[in-house]
C-alpha atoms as a PDB file:
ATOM      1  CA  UNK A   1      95.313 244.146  -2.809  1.00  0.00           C
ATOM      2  CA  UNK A   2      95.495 244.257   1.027  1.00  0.00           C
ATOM      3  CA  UNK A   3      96.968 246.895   2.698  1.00  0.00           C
ATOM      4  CA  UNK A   4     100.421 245.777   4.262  1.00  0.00           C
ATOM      5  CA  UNK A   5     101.200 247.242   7.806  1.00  0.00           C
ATOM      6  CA  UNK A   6     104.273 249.840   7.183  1.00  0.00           C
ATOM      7  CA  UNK A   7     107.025 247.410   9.627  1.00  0.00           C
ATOM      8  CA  UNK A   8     106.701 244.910   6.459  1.00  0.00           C
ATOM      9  CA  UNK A   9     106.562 247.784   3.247  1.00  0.00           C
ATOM     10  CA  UNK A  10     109.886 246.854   2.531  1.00  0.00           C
ATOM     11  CA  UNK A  11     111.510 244.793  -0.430  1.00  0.00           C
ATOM     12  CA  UNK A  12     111.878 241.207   0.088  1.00  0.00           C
ATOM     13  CA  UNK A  13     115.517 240.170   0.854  1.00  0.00           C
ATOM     14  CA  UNK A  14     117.033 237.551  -1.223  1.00  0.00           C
ATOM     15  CA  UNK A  15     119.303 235.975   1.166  1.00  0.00           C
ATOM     16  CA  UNK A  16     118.460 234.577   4.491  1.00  0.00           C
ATOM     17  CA  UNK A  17     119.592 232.104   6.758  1.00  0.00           C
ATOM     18  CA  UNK A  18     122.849 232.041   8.066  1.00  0.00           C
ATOM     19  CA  UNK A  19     124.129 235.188   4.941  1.00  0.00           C
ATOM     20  CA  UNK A  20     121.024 237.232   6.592  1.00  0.00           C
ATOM     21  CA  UNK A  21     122.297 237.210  10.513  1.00  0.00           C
ATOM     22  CA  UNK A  22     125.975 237.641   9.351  1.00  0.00           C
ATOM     23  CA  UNK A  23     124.941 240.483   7.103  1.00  0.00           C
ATOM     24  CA  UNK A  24     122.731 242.072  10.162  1.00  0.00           C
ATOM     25  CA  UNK A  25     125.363 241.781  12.671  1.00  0.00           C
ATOM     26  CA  UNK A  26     128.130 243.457  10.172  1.00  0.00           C
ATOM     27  CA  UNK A  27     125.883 246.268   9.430  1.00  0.00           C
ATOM     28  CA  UNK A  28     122.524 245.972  10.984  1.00  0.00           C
ATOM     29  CA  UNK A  29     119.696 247.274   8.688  1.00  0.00           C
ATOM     30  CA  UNK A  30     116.602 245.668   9.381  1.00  0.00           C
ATOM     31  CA  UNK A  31     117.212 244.560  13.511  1.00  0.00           C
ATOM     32  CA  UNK A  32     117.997 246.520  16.714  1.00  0.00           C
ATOM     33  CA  UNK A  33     120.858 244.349  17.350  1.00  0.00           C
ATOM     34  CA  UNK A  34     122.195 245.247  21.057  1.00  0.00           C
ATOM     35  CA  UNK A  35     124.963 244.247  23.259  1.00  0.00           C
ATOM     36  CA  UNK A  36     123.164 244.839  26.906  1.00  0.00           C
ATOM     37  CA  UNK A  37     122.024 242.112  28.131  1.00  0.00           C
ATOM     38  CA  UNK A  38     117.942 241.204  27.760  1.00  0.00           C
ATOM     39  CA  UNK A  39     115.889 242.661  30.061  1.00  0.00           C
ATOM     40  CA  UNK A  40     113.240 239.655  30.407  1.00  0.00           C
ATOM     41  CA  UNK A  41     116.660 237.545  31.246  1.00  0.00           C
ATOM     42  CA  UNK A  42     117.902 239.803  34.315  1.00  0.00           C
ATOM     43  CA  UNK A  43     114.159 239.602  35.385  1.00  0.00           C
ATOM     44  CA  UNK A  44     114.586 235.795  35.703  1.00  0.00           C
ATOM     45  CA  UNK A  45     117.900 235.719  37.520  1.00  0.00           C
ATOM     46  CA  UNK A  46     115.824 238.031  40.075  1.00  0.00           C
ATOM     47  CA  UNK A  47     113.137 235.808  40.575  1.00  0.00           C
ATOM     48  CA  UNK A  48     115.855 232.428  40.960  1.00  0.00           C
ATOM     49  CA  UNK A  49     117.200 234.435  43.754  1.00  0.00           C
ATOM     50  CA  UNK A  50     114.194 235.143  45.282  1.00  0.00           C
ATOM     51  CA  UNK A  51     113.917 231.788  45.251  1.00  0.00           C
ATOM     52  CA  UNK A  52     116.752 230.798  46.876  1.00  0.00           C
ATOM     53  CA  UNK A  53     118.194 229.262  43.352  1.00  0.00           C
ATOM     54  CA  UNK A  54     121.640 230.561  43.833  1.00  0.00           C
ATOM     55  CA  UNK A  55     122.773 226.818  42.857  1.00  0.00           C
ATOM     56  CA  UNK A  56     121.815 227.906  39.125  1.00  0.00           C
ATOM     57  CA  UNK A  57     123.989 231.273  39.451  1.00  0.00           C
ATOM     58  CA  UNK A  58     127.181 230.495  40.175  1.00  0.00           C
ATOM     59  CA  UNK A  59     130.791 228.802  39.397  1.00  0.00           C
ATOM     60  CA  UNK A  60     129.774 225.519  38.881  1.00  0.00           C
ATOM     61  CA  UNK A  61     127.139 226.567  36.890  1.00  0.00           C
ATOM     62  CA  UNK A  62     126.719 225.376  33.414  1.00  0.00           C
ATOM     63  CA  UNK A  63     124.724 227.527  30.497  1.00  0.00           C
ATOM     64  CA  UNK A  64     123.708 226.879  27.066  1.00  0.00           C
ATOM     65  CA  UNK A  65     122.372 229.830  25.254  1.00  0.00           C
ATOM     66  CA  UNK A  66     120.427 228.275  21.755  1.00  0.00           C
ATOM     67  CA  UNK A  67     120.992 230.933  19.375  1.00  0.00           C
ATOM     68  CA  UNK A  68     123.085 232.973  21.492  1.00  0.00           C
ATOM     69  CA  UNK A  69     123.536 235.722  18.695  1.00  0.00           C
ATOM     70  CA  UNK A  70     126.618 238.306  20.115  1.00  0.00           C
ATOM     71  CA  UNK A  71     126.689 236.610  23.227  1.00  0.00           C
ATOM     72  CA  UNK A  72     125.510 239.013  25.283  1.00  0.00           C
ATOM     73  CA  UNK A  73     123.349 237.121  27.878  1.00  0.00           C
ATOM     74  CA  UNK A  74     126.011 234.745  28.345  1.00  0.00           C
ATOM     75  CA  UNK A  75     128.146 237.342  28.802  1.00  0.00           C
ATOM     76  CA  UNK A  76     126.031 239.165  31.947  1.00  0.00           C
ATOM     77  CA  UNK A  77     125.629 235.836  33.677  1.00  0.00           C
ATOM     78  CA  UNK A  78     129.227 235.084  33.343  1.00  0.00           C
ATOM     79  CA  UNK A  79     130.230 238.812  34.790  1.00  0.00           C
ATOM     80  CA  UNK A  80     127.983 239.008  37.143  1.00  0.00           C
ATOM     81  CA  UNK A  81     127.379 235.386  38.802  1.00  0.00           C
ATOM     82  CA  UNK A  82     130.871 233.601  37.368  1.00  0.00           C
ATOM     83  CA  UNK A  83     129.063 230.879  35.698  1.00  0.00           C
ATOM     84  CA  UNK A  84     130.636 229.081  32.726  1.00  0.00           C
ATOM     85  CA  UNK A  85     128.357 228.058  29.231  1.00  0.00           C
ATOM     86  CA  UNK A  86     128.519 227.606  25.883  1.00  0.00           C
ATOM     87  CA  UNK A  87     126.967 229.510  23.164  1.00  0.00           C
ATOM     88  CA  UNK A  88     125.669 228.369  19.682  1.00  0.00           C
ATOM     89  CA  UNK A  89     124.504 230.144  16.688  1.00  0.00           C
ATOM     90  CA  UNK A  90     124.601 229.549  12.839  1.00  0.00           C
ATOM     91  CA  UNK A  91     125.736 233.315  12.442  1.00  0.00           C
ATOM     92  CA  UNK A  92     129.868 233.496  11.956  1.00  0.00           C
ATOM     93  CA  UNK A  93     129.684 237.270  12.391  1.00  0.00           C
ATOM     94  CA  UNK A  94     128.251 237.404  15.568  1.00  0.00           C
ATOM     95  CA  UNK A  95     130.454 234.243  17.197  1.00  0.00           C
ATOM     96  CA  UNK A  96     133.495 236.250  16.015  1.00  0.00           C
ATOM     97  CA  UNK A  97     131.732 239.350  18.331  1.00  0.00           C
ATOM     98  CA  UNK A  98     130.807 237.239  20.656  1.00  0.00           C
ATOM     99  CA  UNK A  99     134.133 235.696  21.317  1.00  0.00           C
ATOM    100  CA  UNK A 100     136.132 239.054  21.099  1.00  0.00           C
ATOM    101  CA  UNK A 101     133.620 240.185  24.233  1.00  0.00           C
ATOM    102  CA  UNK A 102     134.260 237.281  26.228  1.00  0.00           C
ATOM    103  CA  UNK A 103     138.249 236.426  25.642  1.00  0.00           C
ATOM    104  CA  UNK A 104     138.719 236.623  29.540  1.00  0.00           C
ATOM    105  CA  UNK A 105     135.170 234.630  30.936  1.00  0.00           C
ATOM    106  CA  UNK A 106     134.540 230.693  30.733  1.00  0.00           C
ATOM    107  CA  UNK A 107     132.909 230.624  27.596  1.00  0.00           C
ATOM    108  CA  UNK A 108     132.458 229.136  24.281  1.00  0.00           C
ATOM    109  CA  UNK A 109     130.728 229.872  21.489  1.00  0.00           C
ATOM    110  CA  UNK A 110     130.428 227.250  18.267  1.00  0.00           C
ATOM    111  CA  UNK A 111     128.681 227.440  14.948  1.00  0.00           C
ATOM    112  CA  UNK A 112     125.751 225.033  14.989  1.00  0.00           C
ATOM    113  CA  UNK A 113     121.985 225.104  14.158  1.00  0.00           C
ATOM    114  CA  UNK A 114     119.616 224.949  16.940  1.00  0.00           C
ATOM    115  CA  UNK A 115     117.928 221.287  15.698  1.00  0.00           C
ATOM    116  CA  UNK A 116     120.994 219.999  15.999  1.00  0.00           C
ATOM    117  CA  UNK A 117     122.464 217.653  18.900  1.00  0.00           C
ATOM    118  CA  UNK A 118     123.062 220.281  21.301  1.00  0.00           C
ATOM    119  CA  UNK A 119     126.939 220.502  22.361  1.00  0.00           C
ATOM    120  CA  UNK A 120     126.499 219.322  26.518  1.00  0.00           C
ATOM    121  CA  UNK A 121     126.117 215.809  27.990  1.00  0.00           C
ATOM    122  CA  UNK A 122     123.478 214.674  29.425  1.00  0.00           C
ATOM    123  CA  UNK A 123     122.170 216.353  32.671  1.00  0.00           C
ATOM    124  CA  UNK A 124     124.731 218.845  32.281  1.00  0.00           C
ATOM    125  CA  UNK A 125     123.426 222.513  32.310  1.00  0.00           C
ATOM    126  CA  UNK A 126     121.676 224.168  34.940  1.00  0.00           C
ATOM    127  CA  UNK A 127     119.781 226.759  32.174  1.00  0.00           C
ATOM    128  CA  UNK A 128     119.218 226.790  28.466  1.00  0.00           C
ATOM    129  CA  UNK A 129     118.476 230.111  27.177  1.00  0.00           C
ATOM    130  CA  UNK A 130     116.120 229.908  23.656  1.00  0.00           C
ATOM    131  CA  UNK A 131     115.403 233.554  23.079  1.00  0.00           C
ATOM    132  CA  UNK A 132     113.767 234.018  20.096  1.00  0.00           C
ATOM    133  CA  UNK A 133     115.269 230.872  18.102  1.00  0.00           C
ATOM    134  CA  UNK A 134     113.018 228.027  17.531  1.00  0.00           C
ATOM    135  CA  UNK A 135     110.415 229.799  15.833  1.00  0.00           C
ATOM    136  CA  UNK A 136     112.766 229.602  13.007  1.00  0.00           C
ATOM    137  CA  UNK A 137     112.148 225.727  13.196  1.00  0.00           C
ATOM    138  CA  UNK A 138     109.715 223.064  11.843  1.00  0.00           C
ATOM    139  CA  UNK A 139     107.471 221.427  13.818  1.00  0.00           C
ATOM    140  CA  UNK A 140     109.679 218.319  13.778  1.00  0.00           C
ATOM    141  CA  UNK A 141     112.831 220.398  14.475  1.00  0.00           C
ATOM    142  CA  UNK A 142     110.610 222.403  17.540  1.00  0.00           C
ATOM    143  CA  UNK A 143     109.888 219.071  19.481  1.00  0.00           C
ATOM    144  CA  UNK A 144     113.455 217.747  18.652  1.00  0.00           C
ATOM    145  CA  UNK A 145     114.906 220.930  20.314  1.00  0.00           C
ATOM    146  CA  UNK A 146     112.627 220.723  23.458  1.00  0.00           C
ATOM    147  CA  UNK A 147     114.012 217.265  23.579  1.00  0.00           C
ATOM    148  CA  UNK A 148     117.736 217.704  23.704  1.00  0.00           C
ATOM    149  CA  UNK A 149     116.949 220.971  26.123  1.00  0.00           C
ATOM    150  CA  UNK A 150     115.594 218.426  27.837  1.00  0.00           C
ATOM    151  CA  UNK A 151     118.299 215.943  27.809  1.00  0.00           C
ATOM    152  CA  UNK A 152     120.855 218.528  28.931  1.00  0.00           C
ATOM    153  CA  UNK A 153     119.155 219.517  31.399  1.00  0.00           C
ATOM    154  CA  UNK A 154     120.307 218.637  35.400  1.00  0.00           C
ATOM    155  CA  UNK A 155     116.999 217.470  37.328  1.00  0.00           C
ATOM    156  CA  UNK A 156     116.013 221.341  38.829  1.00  0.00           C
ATOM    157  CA  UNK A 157     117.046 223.362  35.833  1.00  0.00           C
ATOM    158  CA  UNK A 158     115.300 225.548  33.831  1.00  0.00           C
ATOM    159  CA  UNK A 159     114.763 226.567  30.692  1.00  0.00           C
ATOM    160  CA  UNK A 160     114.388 230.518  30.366  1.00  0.00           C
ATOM    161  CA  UNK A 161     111.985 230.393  26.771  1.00  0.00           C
ATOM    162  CA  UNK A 162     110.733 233.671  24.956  1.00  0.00           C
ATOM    163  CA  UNK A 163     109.161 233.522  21.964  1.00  0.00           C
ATOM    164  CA  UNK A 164     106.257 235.657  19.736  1.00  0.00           C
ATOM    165  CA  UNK A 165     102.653 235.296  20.793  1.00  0.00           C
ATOM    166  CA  UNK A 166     100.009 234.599  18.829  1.00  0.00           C
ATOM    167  CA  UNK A 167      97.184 235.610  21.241  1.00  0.00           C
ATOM    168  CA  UNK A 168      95.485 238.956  20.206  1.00  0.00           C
ATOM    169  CA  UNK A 169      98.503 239.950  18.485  1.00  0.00           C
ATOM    170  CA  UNK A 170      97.222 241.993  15.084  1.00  0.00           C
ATOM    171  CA  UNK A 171     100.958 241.811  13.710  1.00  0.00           C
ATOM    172  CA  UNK A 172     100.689 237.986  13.509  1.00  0.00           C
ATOM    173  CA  UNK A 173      97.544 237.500  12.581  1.00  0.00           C
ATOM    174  CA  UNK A 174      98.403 239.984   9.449  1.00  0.00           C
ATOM    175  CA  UNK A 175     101.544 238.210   8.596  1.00  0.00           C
ATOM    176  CA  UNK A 176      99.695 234.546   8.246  1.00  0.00           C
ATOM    177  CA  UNK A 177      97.248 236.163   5.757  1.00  0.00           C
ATOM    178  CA  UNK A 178      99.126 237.791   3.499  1.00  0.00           C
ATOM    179  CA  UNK A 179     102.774 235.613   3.920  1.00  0.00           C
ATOM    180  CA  UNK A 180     101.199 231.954   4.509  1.00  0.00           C
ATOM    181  CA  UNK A 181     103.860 229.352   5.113  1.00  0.00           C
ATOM    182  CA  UNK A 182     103.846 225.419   4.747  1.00  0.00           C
ATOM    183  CA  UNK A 183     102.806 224.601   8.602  1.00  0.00           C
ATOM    184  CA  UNK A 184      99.655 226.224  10.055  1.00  0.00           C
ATOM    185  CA  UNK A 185     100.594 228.708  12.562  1.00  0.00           C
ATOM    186  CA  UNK A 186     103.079 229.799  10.166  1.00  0.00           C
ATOM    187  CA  UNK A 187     104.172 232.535   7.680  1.00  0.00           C
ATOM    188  CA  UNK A 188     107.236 233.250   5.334  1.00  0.00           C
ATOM    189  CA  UNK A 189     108.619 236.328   7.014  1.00  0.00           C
ATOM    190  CA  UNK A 190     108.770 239.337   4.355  1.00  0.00           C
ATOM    191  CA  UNK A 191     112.916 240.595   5.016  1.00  0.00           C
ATOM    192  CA  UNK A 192     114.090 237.503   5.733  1.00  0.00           C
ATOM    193  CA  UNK A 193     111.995 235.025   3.419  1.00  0.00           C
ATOM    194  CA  UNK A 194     112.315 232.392   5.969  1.00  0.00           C
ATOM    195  CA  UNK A 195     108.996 230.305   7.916  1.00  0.00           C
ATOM    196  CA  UNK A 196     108.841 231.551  11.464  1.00  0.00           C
ATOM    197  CA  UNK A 197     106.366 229.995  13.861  1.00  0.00           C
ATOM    198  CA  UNK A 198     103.517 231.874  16.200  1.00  0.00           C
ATOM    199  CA  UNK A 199     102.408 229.923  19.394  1.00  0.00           C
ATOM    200  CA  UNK A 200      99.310 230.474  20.800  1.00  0.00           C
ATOM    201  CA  UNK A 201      99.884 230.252  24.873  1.00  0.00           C
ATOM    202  CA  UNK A 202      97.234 227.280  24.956  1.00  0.00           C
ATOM    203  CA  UNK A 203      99.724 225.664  22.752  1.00  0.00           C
ATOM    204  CA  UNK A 204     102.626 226.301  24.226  1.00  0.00           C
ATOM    205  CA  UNK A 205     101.773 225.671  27.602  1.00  0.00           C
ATOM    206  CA  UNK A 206     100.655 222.137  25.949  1.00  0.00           C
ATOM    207  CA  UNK A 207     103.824 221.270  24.468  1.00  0.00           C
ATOM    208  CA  UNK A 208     106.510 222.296  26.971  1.00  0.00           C
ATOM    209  CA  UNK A 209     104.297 220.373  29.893  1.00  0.00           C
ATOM    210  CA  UNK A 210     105.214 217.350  28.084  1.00  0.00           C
ATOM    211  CA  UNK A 211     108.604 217.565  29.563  1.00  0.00           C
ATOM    212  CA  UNK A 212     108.527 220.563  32.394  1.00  0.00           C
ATOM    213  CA  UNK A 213     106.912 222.267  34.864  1.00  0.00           C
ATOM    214  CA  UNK A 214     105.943 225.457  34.516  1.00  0.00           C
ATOM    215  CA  UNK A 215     106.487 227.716  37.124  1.00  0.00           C
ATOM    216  CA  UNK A 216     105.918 231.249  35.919  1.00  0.00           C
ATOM    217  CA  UNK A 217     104.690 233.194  32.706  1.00  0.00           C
ATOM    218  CA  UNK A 218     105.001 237.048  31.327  1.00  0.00           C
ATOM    219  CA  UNK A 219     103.315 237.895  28.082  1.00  0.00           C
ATOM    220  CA  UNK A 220     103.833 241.534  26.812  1.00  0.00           C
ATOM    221  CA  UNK A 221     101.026 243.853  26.563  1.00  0.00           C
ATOM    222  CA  UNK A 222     102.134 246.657  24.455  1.00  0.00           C
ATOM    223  CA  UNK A 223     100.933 244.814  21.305  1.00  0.00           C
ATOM    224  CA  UNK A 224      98.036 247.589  20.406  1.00  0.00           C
ATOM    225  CA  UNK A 225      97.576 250.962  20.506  1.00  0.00           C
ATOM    226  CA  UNK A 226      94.470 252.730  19.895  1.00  0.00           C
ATOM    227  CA  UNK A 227      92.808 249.949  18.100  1.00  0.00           C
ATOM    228  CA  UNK A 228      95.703 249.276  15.952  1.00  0.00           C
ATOM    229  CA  UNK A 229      98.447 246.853  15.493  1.00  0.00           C
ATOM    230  CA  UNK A 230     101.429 248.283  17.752  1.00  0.00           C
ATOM    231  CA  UNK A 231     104.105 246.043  18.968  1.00  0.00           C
ATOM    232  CA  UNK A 232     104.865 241.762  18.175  1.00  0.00           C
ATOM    233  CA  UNK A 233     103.632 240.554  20.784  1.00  0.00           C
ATOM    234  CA  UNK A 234     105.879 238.092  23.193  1.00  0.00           C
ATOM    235  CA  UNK A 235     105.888 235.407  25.888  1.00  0.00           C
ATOM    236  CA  UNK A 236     108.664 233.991  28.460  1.00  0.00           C
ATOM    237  CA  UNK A 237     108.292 231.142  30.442  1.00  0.00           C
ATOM    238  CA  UNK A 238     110.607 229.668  33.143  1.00  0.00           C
ATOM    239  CA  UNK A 239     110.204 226.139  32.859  1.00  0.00           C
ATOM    240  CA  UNK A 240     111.770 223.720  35.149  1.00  0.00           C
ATOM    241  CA  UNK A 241     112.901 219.940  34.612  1.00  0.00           C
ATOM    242  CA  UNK A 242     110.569 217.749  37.194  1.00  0.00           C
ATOM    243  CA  UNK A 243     112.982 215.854  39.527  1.00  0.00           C
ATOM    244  CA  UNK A 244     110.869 213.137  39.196  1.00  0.00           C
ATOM    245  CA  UNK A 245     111.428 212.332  35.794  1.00  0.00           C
ATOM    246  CA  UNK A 246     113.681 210.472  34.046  1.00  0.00           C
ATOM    247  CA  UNK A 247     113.051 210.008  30.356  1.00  0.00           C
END
């Protein structure tokens, strides 16, 4: 039998979906689960003021955060630039969090699955957050996210994507062999027993540029240490809605 890389020795979980997340965010056990706001995200509301983006950051602002978990991104931008948004997550426990942290800021927060019809009319938000949620998805559920991010989207706005990398990353590569899911590119992950999807950047690149521009990428590099697997490996992409588009 293959060796199995210690981060996976564990015994598979028999619930997942939404009874995994609720469990995690009552009593976390298998995830760092934190309430500061990602890193990677304050790093992009930098680089939009560099930019002179400040139409994106502020009151009439509109955010949707796909799988928004506690709401803690939401919460920074709405602290610290007075935006409004909306949150959405199939996870009860961490909406009720969520919504205790934010009683006083212009936010909401409903129950919902990411391949869903997003909550927001068309043209509507100025940024969609997906931070680590539509790897959970199908391929079919995948493209009919990008679409409604899409759709929601004002001409100008961005979507702020990180996801796992496929590229060089040992972790991965490990996980397909000895967990194989039903779509290539996938495996059944090990705790959870749920598919999650790996993009190679060539691929991902290919299928957001169907509907965006991309205008800057940052893949993590901390994925091997001394010739062995280390950390998953990640990549975020700001990726803006061409004004000249209008499908």
């Amino acid at each position: 039998m293959a060796h199995k890389p210690n981060f996976i020795r564990k015994k598979k979980r028999k619930i997942h979906g939404e009874t995994f997340w609720d469990k995690e965010y009552k009593q976390p056990e298998h995830l760092r689960l934190s309430d500061k706001p990602a890193e990677d995200l304050v790093k992009f509301t930098r680089w939009l003021l560099r930019r002179k983006r400040n139409d994106l950051l502020d009151k009439s602002s509109q955010i949707l955060d796909v799988g928004c978990g506690n709401g803690r991104n939401l919460i920074y931008l709405s602290q610290n630039f007075g935006v409004s948004g909306t949150g959405i997550d199939i996870s009860s426990a961490a909406l009720a969090q969520a919504r205790k942290q934010s009683a006083n800021l212009s936010l909401k927060f409903i129950q919902n699955k990411a391949q869903n019809i997003l909550p927001a009319e068309n043209v509507s938000q100025s940024l969609v957050l997906d931070m680590m949620t539509s790897h959970f998805l199908s391929s079919t559920e995948r493209r009919q996210l990008r679409d409604e991010i899409y759709r929601v989207l004002a001409p100008g706005g961005f979507l702020f994507m990180k996801t796992f990398l496929k590229d060089k990353d040992l972790h991965t590569a490990r996980l397909i062999k000895n967990f194989p899911g039903k779509e290539d590119g996938t495996y059944i992950h090990p705790v959870m027993g749920i598919q999650e999807y790996v993009y190679s950047e060539k691929e991902l690149m290919e299928f957001l540029q169907e509907k965006f521009i991309i205008r800057k990428v940052h893949r993590s590099h901390k994925h091997i240490k001394k010739g062995k697997a280390y950390k998953r490996r990640t990549i975020v992409v700001y990726a803006e809605k061409d004004f000249s588009r209008i499908n």
